[in-house]
N, C-alpha and C. Protein backbone atom coordinates (compact mmCIF):
# COMPACT_ATOMS: atom_id res chain seq x y z
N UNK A 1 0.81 -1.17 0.00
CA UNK A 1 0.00 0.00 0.00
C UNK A 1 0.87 1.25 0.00
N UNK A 2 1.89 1.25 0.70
CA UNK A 2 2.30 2.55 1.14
C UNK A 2 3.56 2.56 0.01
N UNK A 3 3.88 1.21 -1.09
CA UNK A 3 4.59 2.13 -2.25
C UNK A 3 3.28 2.92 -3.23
N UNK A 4 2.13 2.21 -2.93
CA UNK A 4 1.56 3.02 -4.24
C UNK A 4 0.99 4.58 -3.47
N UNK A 5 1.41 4.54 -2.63
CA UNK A 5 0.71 6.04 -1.76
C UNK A 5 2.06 6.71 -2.39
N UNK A 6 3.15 6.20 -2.32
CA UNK A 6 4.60 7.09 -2.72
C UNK A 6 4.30 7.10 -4.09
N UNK A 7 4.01 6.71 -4.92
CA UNK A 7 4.23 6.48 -6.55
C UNK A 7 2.82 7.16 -6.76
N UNK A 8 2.13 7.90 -6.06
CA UNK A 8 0.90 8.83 -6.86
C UNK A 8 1.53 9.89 -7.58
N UNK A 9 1.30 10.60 -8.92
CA UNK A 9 1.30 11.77 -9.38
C UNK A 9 1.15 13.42 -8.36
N UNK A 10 0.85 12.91 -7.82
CA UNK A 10 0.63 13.87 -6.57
C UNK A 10 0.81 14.04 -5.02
N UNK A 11 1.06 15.28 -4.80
CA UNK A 11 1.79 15.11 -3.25
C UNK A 11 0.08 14.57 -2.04
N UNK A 12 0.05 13.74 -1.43
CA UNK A 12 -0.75 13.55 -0.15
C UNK A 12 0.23 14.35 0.83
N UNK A 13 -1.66 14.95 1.32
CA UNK A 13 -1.69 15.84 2.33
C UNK A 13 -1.32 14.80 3.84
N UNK A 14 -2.06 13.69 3.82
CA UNK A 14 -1.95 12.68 5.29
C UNK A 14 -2.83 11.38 4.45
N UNK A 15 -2.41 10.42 5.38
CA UNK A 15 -2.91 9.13 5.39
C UNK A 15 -3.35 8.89 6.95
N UNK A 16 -4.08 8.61 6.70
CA UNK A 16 -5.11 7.82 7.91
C UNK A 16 -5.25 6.11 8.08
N UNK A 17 -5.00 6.29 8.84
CA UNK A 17 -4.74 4.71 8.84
C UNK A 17 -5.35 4.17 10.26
N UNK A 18 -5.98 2.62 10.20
CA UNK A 18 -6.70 1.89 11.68
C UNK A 18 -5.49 1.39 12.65
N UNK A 19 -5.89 0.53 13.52
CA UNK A 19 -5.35 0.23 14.54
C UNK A 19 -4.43 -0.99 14.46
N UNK A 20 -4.61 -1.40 12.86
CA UNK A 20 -3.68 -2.91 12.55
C UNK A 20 -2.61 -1.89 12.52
N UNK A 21 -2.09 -0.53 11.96
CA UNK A 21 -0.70 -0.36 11.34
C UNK A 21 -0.06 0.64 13.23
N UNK A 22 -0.68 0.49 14.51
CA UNK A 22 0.19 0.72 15.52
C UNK A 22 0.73 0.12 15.71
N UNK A 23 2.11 0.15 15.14
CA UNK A 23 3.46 0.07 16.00
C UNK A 23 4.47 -0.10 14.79
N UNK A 24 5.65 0.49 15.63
CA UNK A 24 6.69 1.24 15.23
C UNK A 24 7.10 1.05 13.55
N UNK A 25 7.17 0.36 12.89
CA UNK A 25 7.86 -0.10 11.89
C UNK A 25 7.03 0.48 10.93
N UNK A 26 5.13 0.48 10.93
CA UNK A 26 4.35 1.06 10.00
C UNK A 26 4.65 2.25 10.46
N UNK A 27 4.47 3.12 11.38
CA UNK A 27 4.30 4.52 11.71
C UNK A 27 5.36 5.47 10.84
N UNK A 28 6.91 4.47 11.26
CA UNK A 28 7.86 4.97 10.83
C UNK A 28 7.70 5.23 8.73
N UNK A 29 7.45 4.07 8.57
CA UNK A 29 7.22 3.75 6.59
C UNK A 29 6.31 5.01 6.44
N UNK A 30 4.96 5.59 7.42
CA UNK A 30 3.68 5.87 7.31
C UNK A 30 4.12 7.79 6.56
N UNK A 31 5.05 7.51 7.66
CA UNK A 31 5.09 9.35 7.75
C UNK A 31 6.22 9.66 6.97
N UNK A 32 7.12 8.57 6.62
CA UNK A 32 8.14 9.12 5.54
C UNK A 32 7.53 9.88 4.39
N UNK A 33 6.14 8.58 4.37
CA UNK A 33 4.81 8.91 2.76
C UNK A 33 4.33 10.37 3.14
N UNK A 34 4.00 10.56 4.31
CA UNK A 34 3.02 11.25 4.42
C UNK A 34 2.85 11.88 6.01
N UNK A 35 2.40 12.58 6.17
CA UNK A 35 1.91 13.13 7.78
C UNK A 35 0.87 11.73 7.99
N UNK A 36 0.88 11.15 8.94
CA UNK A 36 0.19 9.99 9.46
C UNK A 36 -0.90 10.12 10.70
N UNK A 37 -2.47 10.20 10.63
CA UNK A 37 -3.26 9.89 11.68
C UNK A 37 -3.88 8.17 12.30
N UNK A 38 -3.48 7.78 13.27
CA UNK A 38 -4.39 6.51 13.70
C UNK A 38 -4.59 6.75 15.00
N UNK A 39 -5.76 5.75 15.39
CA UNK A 39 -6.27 5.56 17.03
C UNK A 39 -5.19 5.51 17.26
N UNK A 40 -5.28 5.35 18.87
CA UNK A 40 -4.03 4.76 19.67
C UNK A 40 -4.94 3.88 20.32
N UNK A 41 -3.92 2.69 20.50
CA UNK A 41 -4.44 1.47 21.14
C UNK A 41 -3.89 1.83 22.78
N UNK A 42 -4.85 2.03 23.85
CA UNK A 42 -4.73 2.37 25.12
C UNK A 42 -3.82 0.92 25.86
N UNK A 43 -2.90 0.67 25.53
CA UNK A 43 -1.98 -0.39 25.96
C UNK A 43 -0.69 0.44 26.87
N UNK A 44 -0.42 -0.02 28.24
CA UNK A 44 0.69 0.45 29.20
C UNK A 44 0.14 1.59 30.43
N UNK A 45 0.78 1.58 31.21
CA UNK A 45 0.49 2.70 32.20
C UNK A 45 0.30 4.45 32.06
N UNK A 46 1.47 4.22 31.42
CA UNK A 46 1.55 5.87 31.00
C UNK A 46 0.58 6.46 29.72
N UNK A 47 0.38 5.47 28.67
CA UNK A 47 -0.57 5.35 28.28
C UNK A 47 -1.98 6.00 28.52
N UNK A 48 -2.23 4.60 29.63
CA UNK A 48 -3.48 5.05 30.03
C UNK A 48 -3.74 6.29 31.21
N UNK A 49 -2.82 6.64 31.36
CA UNK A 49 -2.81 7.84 31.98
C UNK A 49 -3.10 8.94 31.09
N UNK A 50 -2.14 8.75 30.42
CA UNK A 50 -2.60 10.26 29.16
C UNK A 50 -3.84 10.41 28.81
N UNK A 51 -4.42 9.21 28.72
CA UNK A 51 -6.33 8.87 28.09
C UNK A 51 -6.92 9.63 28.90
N UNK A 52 -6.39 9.32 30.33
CA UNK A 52 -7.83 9.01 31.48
C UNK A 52 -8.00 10.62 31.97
N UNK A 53 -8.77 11.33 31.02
CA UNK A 53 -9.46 12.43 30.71
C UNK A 53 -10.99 12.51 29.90
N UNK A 54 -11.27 13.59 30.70
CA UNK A 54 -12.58 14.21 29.84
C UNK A 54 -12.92 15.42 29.01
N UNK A 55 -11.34 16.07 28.98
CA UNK A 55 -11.70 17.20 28.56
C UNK A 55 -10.68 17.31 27.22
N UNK A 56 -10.68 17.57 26.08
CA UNK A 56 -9.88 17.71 24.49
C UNK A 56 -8.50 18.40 25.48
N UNK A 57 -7.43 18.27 25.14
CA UNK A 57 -6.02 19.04 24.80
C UNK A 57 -4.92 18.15 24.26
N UNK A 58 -4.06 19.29 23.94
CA UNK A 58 -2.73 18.45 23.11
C UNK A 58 -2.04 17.76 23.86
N UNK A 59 -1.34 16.86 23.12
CA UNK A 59 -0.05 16.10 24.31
C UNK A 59 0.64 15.42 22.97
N UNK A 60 1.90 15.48 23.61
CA UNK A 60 3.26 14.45 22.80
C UNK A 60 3.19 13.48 23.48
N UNK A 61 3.29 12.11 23.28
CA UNK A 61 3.89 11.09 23.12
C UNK A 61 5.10 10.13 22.69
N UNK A 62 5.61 9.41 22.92
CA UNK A 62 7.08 8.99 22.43
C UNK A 62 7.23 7.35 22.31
N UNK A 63 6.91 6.82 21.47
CA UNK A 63 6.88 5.22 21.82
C UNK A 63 8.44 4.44 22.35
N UNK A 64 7.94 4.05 22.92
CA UNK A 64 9.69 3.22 23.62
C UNK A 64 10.28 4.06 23.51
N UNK A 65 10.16 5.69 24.63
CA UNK A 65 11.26 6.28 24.78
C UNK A 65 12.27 5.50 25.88
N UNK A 66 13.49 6.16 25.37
CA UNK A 66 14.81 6.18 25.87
C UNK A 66 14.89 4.39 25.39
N UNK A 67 14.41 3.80 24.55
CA UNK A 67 14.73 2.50 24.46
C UNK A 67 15.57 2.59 22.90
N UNK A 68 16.20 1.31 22.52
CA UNK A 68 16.41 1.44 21.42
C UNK A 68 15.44 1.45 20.22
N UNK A 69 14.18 1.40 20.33
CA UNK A 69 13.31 1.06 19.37
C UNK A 69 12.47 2.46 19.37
N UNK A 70 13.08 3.58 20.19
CA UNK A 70 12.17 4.97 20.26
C UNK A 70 12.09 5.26 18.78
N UNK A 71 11.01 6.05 18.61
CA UNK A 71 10.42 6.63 17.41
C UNK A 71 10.10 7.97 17.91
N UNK A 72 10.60 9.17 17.06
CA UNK A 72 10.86 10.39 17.23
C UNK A 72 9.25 11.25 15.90
């Protein structure tokens, strides 16, 4: 999928994508193509901390920070 998203005649604005392509290896391919939106799958502590709200605001995230497999 994501060579024929690179091989369009035209620049994409974002790809949107479900909850099969969380984790690291798609995200990384995702956004080289394109600016990338998906759910987040509420998996880990810190995680579910960030969720456990009721009210909209921004926040960064960092998958496997400080690990070798972080994604920036």
């Amino acid at each position: 999928m994501l060579d024929h998203v690179a091989a369009l005649p035209f620049d994409v604005a974002g790809v949107l994508a479900d909850r099969g392509f969380y984790d690291g290896t798609s995200i990384e391919r995702l956004d080289a193509a394109a600016p990338v939106a998906l759910p987040i799958i509420r998996r880990g502590k810190r995680m579910a901390e960030k969720l456990d709200t009721t009210v909209s605001y921004w926040t960064e995230y960092v998958m496997y920070e400080g690990s070798e497999r972080e994604l920036e």
